[in-house]
PDB file of N, CA and C in Angstrom:
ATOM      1  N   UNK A   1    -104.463-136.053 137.480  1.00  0.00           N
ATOM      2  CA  UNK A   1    -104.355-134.944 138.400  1.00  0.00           C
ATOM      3  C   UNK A   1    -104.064-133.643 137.648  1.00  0.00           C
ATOM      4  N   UNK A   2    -103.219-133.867 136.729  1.00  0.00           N
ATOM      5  CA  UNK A   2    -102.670-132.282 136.063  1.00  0.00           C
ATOM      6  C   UNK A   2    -103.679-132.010 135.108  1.00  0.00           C
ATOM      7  N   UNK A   3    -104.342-133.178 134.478  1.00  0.00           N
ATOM      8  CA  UNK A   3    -105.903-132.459 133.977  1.00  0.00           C
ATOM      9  C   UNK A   3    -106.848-132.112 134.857  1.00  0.00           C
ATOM     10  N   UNK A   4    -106.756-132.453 136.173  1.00  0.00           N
ATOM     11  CA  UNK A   4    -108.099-132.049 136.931  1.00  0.00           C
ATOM     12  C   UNK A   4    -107.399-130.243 137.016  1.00  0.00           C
ATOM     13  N   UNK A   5    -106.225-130.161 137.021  1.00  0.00           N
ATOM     14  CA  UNK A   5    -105.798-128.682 137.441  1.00  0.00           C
ATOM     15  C   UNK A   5    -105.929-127.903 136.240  1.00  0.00           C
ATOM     16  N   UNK A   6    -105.689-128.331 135.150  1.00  0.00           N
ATOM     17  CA  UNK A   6    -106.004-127.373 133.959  1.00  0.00           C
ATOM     18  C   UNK A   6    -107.305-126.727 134.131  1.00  0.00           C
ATOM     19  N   UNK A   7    -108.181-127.913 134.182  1.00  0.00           N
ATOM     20  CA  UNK A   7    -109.574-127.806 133.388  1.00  0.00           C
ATOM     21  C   UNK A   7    -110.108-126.801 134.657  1.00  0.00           C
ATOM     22  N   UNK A   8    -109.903-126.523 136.550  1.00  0.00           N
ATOM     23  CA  UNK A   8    -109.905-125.456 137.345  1.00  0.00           C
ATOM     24  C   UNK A   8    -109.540-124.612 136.954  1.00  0.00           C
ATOM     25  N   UNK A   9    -107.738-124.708 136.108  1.00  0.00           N
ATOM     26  CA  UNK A   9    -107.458-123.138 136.221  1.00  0.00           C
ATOM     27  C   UNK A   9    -108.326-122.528 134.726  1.00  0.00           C
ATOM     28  N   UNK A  10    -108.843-122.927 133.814  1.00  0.00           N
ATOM     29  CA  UNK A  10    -109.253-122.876 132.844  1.00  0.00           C
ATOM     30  C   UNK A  10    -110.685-122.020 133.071  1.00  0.00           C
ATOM     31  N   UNK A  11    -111.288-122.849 134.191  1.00  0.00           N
ATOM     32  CA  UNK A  11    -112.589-122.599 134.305  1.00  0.00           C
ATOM     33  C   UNK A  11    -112.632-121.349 135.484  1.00  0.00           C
ATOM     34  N   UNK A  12    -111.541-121.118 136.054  1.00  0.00           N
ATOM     35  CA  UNK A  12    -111.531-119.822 136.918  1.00  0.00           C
ATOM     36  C   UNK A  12    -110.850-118.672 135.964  1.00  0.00           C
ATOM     37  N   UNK A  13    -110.009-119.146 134.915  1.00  0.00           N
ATOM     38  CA  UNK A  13    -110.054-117.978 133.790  1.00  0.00           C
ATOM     39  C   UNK A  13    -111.011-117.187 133.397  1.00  0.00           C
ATOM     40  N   UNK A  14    -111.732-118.254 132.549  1.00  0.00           N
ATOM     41  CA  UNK A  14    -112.918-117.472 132.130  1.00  0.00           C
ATOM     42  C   UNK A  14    -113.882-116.716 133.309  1.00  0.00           C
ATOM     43  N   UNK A  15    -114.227-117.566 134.382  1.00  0.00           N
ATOM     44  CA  UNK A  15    -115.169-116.758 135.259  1.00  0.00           C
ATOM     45  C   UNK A  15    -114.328-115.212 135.335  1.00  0.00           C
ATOM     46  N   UNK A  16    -113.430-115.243 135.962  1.00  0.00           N
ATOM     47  CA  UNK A  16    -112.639-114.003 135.865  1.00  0.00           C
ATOM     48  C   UNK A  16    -112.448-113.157 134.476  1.00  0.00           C
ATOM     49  N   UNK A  17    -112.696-113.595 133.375  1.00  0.00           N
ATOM     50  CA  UNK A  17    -112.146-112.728 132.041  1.00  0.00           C
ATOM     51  C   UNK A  17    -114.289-112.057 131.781  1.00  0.00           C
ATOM     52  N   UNK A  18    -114.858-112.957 132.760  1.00  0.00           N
ATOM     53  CA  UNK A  18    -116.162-112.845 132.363  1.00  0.00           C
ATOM     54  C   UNK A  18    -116.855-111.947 133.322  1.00  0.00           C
ATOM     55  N   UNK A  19    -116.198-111.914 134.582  1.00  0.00           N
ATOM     56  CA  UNK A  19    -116.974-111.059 135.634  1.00  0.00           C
ATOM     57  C   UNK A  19    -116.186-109.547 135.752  1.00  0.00           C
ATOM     58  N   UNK A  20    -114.461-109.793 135.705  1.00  0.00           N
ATOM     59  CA  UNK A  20    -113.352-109.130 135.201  1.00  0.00           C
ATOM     60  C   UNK A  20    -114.115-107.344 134.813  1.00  0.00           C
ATOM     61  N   UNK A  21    -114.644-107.452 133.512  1.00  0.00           N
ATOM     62  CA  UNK A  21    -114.782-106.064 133.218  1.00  0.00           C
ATOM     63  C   UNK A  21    -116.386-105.654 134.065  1.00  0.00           C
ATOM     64  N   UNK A  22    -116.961-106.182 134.228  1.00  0.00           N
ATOM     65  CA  UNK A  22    -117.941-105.752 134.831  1.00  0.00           C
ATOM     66  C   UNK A  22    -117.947-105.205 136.861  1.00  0.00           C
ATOM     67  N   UNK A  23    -116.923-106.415 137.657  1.00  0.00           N
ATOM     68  CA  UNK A  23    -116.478-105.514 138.213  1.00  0.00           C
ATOM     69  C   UNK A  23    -115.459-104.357 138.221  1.00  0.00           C
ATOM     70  N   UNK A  24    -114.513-104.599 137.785  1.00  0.00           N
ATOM     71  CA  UNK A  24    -113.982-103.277 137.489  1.00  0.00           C
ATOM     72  C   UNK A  24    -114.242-101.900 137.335  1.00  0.00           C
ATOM     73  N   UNK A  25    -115.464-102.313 136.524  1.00  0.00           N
ATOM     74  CA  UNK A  25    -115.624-101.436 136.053  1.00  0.00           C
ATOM     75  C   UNK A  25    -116.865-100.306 136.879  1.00  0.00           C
ATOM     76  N   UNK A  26    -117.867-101.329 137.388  1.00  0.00           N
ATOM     77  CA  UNK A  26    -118.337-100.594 138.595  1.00  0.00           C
ATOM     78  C   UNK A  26    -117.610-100.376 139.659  1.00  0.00           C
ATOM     79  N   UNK A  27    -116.656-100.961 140.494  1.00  0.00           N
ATOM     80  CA  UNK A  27    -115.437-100.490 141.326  1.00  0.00           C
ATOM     81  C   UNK A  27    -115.370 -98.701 140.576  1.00  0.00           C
ATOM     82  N   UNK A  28    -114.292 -98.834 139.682  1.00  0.00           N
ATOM     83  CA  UNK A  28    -113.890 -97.868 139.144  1.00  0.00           C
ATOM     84  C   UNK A  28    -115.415 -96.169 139.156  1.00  0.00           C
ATOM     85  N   UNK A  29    -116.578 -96.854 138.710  1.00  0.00           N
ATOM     86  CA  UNK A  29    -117.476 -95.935 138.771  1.00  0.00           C
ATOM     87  C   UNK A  29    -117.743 -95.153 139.991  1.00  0.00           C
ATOM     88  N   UNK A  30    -117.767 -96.254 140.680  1.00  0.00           N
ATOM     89  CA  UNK A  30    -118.001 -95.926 142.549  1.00  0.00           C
ATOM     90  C   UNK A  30    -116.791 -95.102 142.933  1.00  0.00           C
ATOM     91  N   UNK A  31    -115.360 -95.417 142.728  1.00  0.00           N
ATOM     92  CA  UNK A  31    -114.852 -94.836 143.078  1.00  0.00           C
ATOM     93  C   UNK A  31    -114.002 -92.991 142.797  1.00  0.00           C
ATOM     94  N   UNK A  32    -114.975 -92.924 141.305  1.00  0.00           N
ATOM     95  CA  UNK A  32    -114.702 -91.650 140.859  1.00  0.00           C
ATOM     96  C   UNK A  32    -115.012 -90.768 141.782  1.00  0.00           C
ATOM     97  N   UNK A  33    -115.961 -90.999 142.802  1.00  0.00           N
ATOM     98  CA  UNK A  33    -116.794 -90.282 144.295  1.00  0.00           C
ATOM     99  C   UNK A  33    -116.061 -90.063 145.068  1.00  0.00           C
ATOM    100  N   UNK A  34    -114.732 -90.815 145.283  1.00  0.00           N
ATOM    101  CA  UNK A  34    -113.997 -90.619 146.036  1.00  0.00           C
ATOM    102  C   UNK A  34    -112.907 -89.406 145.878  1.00  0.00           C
ATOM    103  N   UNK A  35    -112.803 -88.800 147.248  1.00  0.00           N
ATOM    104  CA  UNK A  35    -111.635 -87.672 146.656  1.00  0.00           C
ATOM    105  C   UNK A  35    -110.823 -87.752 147.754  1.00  0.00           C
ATOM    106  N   UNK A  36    -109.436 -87.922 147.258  1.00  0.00           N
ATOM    107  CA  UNK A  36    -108.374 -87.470 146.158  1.00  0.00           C
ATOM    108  C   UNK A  36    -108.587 -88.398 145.801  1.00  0.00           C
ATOM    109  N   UNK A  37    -108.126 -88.591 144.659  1.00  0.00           N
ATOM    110  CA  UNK A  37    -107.546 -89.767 143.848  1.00  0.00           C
ATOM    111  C   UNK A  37    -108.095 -91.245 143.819  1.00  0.00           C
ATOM    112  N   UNK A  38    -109.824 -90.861 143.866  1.00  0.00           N
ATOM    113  CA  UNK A  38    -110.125 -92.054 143.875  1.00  0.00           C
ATOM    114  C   UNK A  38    -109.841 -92.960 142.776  1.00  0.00           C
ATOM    115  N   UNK A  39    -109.852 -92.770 142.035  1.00  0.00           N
ATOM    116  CA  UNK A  39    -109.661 -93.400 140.403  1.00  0.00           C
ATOM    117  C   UNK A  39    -108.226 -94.929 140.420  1.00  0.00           C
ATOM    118  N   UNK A  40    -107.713 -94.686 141.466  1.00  0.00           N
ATOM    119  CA  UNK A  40    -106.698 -95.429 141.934  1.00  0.00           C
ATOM    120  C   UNK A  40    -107.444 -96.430 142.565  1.00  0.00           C
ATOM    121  N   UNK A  41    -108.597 -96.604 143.347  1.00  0.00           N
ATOM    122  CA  UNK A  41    -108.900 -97.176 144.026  1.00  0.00           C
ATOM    123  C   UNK A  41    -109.311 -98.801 143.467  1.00  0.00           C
ATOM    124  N   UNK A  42    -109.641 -98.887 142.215  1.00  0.00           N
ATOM    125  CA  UNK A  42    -109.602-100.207 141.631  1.00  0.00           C
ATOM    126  C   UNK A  42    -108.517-100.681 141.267  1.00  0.00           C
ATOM    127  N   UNK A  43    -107.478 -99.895 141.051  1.00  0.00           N
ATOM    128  CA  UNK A  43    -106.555-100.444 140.397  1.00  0.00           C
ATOM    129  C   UNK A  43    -105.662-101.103 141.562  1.00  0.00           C
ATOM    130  N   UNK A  44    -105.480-100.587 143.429  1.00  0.00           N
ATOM    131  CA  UNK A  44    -105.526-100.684 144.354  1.00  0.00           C
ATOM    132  C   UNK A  44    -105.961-101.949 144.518  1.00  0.00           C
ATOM    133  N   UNK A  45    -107.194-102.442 144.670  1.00  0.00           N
ATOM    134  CA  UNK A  45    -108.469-103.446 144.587  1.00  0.00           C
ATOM    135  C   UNK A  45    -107.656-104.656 144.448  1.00  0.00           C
ATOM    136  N   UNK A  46    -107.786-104.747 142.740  1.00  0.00           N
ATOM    137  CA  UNK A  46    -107.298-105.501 141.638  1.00  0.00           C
ATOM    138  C   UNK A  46    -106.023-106.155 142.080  1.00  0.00           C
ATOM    139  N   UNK A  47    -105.152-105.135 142.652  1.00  0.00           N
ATOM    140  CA  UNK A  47    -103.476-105.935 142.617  1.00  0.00           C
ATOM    141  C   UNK A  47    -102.982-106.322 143.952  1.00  0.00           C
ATOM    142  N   UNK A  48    -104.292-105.876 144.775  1.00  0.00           N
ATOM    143  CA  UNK A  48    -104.001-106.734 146.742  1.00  0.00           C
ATOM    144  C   UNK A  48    -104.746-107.907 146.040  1.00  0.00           C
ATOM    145  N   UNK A  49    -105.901-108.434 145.185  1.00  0.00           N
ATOM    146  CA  UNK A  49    -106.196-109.324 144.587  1.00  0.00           C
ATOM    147  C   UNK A  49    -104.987-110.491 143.876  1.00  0.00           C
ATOM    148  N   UNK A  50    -104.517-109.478 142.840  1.00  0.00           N
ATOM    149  CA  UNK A  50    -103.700-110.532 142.586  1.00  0.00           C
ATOM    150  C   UNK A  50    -102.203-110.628 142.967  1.00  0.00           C
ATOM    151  N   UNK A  51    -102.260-109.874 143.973  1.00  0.00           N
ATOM    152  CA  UNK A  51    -101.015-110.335 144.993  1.00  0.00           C
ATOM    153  C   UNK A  51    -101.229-111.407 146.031  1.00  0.00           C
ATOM    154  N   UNK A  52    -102.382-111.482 146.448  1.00  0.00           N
ATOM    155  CA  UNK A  52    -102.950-112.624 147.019  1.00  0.00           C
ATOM    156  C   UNK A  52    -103.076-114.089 146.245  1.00  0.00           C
ATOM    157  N   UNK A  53    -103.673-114.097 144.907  1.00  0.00           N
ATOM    158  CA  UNK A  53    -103.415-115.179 144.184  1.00  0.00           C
ATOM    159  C   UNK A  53    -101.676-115.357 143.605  1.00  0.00           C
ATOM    160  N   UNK A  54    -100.659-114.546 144.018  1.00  0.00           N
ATOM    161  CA  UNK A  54     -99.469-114.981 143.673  1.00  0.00           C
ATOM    162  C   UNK A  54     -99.074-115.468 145.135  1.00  0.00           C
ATOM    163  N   UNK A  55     -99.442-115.009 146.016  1.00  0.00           N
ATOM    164  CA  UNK A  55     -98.556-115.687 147.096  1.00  0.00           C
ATOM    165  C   UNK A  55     -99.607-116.987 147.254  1.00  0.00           C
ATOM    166  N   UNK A  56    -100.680-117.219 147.374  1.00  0.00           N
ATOM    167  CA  UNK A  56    -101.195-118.618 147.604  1.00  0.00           C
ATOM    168  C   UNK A  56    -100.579-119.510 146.382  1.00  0.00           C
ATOM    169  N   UNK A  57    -100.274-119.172 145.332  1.00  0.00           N
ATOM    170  CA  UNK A  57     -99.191-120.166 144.562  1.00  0.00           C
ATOM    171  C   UNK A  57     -98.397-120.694 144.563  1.00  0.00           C
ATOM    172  N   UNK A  58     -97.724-120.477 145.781  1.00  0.00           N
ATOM    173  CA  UNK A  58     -96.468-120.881 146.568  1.00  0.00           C
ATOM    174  C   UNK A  58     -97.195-122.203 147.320  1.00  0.00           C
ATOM    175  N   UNK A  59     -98.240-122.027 147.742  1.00  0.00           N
ATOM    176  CA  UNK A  59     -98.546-123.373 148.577  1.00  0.00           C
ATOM    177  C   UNK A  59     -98.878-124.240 147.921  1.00  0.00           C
ATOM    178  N   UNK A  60     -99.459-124.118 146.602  1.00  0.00           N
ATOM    179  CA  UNK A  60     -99.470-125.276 145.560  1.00  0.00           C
ATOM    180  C   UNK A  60     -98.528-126.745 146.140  1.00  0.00           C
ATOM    181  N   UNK A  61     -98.915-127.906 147.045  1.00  0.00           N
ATOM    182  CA  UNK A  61     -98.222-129.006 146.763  1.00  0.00           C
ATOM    183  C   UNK A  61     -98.545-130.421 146.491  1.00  0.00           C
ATOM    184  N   UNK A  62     -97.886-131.385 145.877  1.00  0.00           N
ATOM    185  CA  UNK A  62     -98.480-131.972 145.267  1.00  0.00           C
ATOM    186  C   UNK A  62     -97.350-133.230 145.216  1.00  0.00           C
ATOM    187  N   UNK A  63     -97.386-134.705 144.974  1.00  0.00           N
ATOM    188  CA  UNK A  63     -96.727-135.850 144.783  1.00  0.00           C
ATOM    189  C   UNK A  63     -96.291-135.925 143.068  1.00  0.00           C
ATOM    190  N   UNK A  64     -97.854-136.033 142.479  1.00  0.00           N
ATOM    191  CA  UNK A  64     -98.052-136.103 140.814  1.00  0.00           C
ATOM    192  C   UNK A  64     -98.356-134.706 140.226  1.00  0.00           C
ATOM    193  N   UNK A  65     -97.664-133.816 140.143  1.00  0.00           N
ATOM    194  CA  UNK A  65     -98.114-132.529 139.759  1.00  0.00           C
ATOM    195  C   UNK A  65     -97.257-132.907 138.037  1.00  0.00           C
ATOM    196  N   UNK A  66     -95.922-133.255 137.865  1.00  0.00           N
ATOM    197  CA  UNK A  66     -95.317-133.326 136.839  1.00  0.00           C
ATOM    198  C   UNK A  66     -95.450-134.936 136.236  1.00  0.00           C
ATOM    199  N   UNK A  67     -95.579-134.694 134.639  1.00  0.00           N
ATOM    200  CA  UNK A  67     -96.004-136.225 134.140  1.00  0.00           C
ATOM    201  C   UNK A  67     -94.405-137.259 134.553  1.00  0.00           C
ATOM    202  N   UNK A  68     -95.048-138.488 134.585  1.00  0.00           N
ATOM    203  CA  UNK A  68     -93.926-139.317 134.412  1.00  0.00           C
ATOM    204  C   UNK A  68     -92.858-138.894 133.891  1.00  0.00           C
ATOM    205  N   UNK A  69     -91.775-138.988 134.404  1.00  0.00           N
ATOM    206  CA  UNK A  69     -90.392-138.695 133.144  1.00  0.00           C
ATOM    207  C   UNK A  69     -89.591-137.529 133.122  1.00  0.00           C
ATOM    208  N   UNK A  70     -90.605-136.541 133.966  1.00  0.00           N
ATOM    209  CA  UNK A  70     -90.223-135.032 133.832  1.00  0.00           C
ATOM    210  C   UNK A  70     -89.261-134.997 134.474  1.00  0.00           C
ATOM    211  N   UNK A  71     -88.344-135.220 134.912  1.00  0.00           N
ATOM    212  CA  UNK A  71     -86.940-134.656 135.558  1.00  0.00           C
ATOM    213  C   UNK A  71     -85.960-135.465 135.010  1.00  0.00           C
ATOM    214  N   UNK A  72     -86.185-136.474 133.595  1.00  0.00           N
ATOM    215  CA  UNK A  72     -85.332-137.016 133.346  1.00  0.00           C
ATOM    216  C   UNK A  72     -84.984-136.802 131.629  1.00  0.00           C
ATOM    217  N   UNK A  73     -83.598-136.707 131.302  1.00  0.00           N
ATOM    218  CA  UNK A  73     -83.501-136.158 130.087  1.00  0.00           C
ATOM    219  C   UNK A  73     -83.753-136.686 128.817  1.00  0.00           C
ATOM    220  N   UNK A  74     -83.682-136.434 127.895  1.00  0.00           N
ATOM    221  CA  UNK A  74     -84.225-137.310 127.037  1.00  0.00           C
ATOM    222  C   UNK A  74     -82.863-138.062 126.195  1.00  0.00           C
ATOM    223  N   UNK A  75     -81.998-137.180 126.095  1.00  0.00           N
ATOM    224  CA  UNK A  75     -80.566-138.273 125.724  1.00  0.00           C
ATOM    225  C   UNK A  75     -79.665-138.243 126.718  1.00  0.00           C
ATOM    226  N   UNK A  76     -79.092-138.744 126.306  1.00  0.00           N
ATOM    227  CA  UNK A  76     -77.558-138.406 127.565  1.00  0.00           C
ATOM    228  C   UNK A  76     -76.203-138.090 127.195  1.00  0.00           C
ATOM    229  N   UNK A  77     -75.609-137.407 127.997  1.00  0.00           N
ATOM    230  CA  UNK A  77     -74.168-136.930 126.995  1.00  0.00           C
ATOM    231  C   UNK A  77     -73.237-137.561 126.798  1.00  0.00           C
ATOM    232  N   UNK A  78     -73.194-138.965 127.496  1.00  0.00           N
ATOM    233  CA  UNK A  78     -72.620-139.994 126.458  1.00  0.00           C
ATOM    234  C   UNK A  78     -72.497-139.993 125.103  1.00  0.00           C
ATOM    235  N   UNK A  79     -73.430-140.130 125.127  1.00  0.00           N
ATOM    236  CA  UNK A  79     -74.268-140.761 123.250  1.00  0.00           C
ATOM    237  C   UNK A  79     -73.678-139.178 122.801  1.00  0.00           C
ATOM    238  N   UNK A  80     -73.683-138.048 123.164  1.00  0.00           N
ATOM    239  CA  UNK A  80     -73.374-136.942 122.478  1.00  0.00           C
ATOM    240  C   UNK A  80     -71.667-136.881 122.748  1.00  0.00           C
ATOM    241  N   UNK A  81     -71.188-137.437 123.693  1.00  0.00           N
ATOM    242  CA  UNK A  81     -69.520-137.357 123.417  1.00  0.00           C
ATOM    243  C   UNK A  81     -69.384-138.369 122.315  1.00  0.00           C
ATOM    244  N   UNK A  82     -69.450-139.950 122.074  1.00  0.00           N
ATOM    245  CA  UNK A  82     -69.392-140.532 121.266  1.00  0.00           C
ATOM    246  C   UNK A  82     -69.295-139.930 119.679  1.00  0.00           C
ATOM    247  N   UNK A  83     -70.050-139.142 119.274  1.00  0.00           N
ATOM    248  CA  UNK A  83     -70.199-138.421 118.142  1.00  0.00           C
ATOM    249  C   UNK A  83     -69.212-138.056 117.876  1.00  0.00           C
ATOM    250  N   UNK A  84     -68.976-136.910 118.606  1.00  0.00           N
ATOM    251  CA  UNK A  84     -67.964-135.860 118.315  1.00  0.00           C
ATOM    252  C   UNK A  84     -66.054-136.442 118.286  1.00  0.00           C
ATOM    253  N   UNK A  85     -66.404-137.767 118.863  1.00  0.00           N
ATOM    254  CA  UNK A  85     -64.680-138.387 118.610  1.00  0.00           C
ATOM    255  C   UNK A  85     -64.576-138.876 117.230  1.00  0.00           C
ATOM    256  N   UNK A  86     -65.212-138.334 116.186  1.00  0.00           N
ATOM    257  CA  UNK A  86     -64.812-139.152 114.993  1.00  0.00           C
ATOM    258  C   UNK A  86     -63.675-138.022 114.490  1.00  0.00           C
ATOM    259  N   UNK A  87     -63.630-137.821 113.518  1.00  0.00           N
ATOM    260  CA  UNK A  87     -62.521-137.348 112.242  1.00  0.00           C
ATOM    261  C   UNK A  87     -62.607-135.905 112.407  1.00  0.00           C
ATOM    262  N   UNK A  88     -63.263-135.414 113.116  1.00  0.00           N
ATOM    263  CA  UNK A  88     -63.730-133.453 113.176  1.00  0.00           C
ATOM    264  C   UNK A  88     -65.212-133.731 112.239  1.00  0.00           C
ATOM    265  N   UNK A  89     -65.510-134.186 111.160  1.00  0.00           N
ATOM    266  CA  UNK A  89     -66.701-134.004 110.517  1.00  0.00           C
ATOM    267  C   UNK A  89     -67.637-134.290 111.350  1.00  0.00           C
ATOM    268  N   UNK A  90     -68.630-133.554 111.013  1.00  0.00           N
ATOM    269  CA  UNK A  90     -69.797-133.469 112.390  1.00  0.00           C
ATOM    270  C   UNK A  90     -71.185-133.684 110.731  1.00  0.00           C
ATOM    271  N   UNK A  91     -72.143-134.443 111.440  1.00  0.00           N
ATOM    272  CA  UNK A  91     -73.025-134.853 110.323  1.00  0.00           C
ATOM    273  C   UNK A  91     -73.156-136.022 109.556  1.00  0.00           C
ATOM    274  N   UNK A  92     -72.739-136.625 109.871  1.00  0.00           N
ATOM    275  CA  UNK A  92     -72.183-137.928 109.039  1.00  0.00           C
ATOM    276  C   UNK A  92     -73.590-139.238 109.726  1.00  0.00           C
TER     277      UNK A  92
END
């Protein structure tokens, strides 16, 4: 499952890093026409865009999203109090 999600978000990267400057950049052309301040108008565009892809991130849900194991630690502080009751020397 968490490779089927990479290899999406991977592949909607690039479409976006690939279509990215080309709209923009006509946005931006078109909107030099605009007066006042059209020049704002992509940049406008762009961030109701990716304010929209931050709030649909929130609905992300899922059972198997994290691998096996992930919420569990890898030592325990047992084993790390044990240590520290010897003589003060630490390293041994």
């Amino acid at each position: 499952m968490l490779g089927s999600l990479n290899g999406i978000a991977q592949t909607l990267s690039a479409a976006g890093r690939a279509m990215g400057p080309l709209l923009a950049g006509g946005l931006f052309s078109l909107a030099t026409h605009v007066e006042p301040k059209g020049e704002a108008l992509a940049f406008g565009v762009f961030g109701g865009i990716t304010f929209v892809g931050f709030l649909i991130c929130f609905s992300i849900r899922g059972q198997n999203l994290e691998g096996d194991g992930f919420d569990e630690e890898i030592g325990s502080e047992e084993n790390d109090d044990d240590e520290d009751e010897g003589d003060g020397v630490h390293g041994r």
